[in-house]
N, C-alpha and C. Protein backbone atom coordinates (compact mmCIF):
# COMPACT_ATOMS: atom_id res chain seq x y z
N UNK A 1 -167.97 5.63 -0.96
CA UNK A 1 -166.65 5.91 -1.46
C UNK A 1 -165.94 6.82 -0.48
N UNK A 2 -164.68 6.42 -0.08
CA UNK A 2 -163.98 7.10 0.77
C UNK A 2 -163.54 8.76 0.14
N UNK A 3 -163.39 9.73 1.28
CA UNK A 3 -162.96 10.77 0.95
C UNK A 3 -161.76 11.22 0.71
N UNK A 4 -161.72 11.75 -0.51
CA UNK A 4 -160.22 12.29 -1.41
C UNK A 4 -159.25 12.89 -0.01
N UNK A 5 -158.29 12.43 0.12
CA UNK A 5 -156.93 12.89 0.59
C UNK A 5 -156.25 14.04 0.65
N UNK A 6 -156.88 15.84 1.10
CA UNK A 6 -156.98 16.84 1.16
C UNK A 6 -155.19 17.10 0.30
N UNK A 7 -154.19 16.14 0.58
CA UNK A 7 -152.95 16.73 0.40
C UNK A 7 -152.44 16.10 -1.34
N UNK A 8 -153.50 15.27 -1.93
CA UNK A 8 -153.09 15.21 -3.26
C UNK A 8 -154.42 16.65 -4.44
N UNK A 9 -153.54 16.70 -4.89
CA UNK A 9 -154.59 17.59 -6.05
C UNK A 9 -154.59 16.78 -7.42
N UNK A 10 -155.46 16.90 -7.74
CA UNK A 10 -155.52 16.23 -9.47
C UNK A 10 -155.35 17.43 -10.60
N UNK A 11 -154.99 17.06 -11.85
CA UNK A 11 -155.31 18.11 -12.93
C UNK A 11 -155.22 17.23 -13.94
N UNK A 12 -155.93 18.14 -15.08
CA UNK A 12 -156.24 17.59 -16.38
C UNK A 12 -155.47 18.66 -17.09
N UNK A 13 -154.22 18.25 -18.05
CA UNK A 13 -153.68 19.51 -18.74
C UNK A 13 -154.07 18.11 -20.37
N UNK A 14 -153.94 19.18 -21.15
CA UNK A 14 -154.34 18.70 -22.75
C UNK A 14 -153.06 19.00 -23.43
N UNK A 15 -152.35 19.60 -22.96
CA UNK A 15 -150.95 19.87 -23.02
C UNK A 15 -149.31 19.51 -22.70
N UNK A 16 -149.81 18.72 -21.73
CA UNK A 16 -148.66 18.39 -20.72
C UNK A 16 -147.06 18.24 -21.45
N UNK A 17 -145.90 18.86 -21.00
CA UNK A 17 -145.20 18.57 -21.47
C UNK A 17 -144.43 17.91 -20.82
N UNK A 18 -144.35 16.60 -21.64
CA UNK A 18 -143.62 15.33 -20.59
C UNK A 18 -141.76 15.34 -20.87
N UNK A 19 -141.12 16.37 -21.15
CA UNK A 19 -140.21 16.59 -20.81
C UNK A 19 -139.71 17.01 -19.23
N UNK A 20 -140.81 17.45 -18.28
CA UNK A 20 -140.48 17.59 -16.71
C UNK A 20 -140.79 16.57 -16.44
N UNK A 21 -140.92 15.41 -16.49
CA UNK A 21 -141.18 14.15 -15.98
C UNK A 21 -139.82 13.16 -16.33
N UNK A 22 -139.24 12.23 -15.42
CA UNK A 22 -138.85 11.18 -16.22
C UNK A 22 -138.89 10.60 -16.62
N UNK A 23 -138.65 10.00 -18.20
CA UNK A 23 -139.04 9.21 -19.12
C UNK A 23 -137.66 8.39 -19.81
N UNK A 24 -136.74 8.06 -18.59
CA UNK A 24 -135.28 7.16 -18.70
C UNK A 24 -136.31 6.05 -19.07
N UNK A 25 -136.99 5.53 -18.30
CA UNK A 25 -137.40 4.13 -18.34
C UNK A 25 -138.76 3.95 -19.02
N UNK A 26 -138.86 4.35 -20.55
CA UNK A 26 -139.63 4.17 -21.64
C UNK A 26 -139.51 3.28 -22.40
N UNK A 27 -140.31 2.68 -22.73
CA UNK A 27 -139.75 1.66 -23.27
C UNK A 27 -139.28 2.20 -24.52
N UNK A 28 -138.23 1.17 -25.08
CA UNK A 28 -137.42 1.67 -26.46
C UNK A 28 -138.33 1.28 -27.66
N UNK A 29 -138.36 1.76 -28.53
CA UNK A 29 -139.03 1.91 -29.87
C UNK A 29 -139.16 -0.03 -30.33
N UNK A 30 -140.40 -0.31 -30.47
CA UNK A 30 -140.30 -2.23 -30.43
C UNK A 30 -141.30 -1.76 -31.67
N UNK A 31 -142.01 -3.27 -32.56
CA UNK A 31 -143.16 -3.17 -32.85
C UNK A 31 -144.39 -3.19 -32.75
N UNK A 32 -144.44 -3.35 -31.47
CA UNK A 32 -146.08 -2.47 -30.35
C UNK A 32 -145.74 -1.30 -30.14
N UNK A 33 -144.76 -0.36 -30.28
CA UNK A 33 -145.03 1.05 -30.24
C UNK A 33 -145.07 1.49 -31.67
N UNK A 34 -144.37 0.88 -32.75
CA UNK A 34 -144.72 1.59 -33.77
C UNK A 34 -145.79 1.29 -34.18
N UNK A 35 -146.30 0.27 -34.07
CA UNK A 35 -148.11 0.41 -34.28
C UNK A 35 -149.35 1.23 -33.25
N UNK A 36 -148.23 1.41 -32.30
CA UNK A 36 -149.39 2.70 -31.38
C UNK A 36 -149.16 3.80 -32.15
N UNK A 37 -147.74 3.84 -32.44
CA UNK A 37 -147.66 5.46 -33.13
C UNK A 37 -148.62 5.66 -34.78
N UNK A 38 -148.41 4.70 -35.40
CA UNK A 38 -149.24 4.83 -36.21
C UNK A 38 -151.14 4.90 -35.73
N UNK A 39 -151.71 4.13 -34.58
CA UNK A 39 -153.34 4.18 -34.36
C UNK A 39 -153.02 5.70 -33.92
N UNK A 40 -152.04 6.11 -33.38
CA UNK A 40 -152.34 7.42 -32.09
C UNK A 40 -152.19 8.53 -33.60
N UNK A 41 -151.48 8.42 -34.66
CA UNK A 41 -151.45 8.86 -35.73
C UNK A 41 -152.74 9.55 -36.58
N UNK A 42 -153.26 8.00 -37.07
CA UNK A 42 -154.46 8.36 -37.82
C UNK A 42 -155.75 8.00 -36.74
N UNK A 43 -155.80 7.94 -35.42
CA UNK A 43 -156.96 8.00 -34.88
C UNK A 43 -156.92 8.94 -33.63
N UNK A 44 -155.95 9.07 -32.99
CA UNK A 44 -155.54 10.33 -31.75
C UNK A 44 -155.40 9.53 -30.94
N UNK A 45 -155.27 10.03 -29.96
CA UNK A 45 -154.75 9.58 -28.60
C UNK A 45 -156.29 9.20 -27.78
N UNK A 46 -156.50 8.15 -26.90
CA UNK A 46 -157.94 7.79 -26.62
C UNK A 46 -157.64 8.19 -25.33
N UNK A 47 -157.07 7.60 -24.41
CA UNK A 47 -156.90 8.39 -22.99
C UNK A 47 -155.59 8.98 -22.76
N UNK A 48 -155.77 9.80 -21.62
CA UNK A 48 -154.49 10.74 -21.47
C UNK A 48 -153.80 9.80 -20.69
N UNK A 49 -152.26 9.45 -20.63
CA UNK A 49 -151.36 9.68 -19.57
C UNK A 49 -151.37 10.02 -18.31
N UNK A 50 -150.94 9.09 -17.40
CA UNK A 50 -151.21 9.74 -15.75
C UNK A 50 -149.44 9.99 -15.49
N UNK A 51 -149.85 11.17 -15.00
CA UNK A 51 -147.97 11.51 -14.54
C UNK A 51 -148.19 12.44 -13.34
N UNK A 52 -147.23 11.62 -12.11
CA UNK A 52 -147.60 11.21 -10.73
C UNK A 52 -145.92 12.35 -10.19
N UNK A 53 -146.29 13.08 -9.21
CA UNK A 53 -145.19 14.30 -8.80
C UNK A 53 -145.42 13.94 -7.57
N UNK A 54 -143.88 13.33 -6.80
CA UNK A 54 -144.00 13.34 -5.70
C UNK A 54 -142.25 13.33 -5.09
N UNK A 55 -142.17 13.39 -3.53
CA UNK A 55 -140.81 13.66 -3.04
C UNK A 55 -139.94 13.69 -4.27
N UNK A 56 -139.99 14.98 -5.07
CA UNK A 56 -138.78 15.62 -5.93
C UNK A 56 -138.41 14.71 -6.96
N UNK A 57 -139.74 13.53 -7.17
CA UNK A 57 -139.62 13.10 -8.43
C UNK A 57 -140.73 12.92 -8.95
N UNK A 58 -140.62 12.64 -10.34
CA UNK A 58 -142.06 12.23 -10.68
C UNK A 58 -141.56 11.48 -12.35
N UNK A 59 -143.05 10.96 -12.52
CA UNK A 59 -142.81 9.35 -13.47
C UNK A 59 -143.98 9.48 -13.91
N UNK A 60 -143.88 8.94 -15.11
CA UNK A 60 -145.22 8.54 -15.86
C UNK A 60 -145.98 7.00 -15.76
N UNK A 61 -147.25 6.93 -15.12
CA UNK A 61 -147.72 5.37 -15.06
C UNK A 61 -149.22 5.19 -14.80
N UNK A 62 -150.14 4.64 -15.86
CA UNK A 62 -149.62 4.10 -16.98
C UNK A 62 -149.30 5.35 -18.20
N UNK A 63 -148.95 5.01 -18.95
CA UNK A 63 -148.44 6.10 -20.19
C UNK A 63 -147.36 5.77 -20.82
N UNK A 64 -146.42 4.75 -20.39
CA UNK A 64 -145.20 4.75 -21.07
C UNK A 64 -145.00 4.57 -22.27
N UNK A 65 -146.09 3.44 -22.73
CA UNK A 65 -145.66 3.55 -24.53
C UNK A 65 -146.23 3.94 -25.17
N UNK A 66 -147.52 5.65 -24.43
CA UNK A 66 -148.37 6.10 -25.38
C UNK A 66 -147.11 7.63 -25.39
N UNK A 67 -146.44 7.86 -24.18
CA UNK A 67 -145.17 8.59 -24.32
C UNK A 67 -144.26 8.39 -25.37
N UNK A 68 -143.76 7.14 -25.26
CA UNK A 68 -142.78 6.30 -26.22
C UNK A 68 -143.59 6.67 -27.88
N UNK A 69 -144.59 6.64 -28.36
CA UNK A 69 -145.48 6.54 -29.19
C UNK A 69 -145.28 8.34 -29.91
N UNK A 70 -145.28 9.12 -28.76
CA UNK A 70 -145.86 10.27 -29.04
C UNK A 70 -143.96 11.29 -29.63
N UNK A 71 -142.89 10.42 -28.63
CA UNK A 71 -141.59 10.50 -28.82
C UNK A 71 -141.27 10.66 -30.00
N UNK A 72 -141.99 9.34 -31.39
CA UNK A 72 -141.39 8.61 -32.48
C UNK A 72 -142.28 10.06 -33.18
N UNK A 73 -143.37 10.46 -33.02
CA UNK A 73 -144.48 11.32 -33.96
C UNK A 73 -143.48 12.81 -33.86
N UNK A 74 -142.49 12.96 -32.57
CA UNK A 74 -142.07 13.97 -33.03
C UNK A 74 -142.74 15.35 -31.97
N UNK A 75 -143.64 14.50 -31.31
CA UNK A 75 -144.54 15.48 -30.65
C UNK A 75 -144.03 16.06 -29.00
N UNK A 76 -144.34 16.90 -28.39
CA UNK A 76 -143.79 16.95 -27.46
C UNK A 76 -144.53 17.27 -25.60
N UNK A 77 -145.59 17.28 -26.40
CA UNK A 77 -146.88 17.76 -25.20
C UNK A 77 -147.92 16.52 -25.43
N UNK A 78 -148.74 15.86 -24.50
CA UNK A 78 -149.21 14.89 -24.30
C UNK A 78 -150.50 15.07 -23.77
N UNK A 79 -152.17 15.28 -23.95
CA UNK A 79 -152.79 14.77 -22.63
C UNK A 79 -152.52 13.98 -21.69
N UNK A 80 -152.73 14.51 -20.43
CA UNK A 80 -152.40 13.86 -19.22
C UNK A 80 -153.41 13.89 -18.22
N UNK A 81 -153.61 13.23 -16.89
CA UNK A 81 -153.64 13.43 -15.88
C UNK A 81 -153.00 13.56 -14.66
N UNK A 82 -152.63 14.53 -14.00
CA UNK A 82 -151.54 14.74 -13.12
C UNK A 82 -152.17 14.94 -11.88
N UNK A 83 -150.63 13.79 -10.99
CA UNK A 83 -151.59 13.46 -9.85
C UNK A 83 -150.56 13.98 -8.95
N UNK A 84 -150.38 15.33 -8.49
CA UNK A 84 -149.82 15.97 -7.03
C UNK A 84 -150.11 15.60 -6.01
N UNK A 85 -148.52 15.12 -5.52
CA UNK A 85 -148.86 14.31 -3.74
C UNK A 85 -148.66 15.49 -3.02
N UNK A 86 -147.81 16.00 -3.47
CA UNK A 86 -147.04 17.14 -2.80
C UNK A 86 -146.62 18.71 -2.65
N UNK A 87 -147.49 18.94 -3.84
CA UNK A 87 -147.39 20.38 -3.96
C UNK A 87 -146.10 20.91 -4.93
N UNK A 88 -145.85 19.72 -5.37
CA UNK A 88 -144.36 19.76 -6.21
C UNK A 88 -145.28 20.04 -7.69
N UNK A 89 -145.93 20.01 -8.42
CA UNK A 89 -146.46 19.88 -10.05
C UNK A 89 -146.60 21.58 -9.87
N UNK A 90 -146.34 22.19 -11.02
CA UNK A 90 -146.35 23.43 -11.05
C UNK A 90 -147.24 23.98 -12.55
N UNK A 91 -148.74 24.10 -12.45
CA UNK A 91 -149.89 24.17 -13.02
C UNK A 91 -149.41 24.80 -14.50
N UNK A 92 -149.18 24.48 -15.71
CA UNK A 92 -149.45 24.99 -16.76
C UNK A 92 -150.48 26.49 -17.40
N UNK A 93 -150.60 26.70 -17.81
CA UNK A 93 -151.82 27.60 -18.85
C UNK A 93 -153.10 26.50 -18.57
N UNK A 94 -152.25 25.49 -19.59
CA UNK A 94 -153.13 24.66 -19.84
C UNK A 94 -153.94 23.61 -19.07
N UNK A 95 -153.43 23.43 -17.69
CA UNK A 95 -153.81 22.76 -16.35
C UNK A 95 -155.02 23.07 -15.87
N UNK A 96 -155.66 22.48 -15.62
CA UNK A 96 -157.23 22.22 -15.18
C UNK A 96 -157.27 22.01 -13.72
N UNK A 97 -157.48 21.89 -12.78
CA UNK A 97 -157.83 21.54 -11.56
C UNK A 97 -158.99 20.77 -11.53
N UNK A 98 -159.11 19.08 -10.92
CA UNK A 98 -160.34 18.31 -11.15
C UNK A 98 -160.67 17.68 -9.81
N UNK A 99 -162.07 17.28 -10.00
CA UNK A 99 -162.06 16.12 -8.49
C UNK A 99 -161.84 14.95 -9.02
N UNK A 100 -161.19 13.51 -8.28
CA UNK A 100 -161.41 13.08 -9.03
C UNK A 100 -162.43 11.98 -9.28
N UNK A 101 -163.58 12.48 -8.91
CA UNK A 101 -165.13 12.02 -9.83
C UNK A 101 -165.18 12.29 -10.70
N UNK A 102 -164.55 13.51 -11.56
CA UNK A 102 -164.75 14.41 -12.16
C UNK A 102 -163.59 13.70 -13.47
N UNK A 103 -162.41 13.27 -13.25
CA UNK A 103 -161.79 12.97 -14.09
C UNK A 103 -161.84 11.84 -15.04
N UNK A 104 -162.75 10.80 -14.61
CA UNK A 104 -163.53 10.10 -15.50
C UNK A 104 -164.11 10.32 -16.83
N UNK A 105 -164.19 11.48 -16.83
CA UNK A 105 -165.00 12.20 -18.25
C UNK A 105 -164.01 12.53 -18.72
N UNK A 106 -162.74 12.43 -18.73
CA UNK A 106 -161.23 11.85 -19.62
C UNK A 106 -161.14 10.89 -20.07
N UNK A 107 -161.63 9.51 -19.40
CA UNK A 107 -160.99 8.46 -20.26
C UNK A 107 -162.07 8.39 -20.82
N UNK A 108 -161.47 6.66 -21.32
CA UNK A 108 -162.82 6.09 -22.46
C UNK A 108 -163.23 4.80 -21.59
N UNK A 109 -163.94 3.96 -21.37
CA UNK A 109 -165.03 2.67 -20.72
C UNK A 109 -163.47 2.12 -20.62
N UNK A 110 -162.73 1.97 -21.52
CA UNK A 110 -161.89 0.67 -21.47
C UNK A 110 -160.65 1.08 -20.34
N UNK A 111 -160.46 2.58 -20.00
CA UNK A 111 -159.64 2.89 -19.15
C UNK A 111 -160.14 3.08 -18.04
N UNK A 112 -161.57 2.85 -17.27
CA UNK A 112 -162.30 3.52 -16.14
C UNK A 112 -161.79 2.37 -15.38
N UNK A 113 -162.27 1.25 -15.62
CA UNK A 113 -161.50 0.15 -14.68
C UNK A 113 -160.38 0.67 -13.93
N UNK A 114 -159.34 0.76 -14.21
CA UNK A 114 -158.16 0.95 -13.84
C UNK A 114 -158.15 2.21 -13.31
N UNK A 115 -158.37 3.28 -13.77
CA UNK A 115 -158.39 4.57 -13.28
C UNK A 115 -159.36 4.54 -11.40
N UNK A 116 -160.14 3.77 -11.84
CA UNK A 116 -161.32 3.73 -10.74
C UNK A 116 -159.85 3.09 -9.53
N UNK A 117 -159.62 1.41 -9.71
CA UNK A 117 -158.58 1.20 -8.79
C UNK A 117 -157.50 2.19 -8.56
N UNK A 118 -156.68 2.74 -9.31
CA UNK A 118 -155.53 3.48 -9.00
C UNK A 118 -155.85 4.75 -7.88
N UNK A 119 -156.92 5.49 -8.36
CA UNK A 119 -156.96 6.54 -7.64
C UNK A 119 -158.38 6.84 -6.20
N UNK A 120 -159.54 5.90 -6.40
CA UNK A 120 -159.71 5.62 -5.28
C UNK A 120 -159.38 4.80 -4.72
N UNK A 121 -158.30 4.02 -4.45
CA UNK A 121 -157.48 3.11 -3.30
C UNK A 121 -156.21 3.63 -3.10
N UNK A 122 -156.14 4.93 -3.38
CA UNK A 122 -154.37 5.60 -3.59
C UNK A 122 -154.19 5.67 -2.06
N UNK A 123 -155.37 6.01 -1.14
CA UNK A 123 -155.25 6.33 0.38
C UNK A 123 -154.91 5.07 1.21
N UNK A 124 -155.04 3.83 0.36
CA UNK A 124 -154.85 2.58 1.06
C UNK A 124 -153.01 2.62 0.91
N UNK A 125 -152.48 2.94 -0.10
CA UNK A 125 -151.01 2.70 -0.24
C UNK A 125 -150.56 3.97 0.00
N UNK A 126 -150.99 5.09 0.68
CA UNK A 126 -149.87 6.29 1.34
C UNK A 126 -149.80 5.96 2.73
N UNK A 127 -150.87 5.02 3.21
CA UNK A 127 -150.38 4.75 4.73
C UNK A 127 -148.76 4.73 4.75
C-alpha cells in the first residue's frame, strides 16, 4: 500500500458541524430521505459523512442525503470524516486526528469498500 500524502491530514470529529461546509447541492427532501430520516431516527447513523476542505472550499461526499436526513431531524452536528488537503479544516474540541488505516474502525463492512477506493487512490487523482 502506497504511502499517505504528508500534505493531507484526516480527522474523525463525532460532532462535526456541517454548517462550515457547503450543502447548496443536497439533495431536496424526496421519499428516500424521509425514510433515511426515519432508519437514522430509530436506529442512528451507521457511518459518518466524509467532508473534504480544500482551495477555500469544501463539500460533503459521500454524505449528502445522510446530511439532507439529519437537516429534516432538526439536528445540526453530524459524525464525519474530514479530509484536509490543505491546511484549511480548522480542528474542533471534538476532532480526532487519524491515519488513515486507522479510520476504518468508523465505518461499518458495507462502507469499507468505498472508503478503501476513495482514500487510498486519492494520490492517483492530486497528480
Amino acid at each position: 500500500m502506497g504511502k499517505w500524502p504528508n500534505r493531507y491530514k484526516l480527522y474523525y470529529d463525532k460532532e462535526f458541524d456541517f454548517s462550515t461546509v457547503n450543502t447548496k447541492h443536497v439533495i431536496p427532501p424526496t421519499q428516500y430521505i424521509d425514510f433515511l430520516r426515519m432508519d437514522i431516527h430509530n436506529n442512528g447513523l451507521k457511518n459518518p459523512v466524509q467532508a473534504h476542505f480544500y482551495h477555500e472550499a469544501s463539500h460533503i461526499h459521500p454524505g449528502k442525503c445522510r446530511v439532507a436526513a439529519y437537516k429534516l431531524l432538526d439536528r445540526h452536528t453530524i459524525p464525519a470524516i474530514i479530509i484536509d488537503k490543505e491546511g484549511e479544516y480548522k480542528p474542533s474540541k471534538t476532532a480526532v486526528e487519524i491515519q488513515p488505516e486507522d479510520a476504518q474502525a468508523y465505518l461499518t463492512d458495507d462502507c469499507v469498500a468505498e472508503y478503501d477506493h476513495r482514500y487510498f487512490n486519492i494520490k492517483k487523482r492530486a497528480r
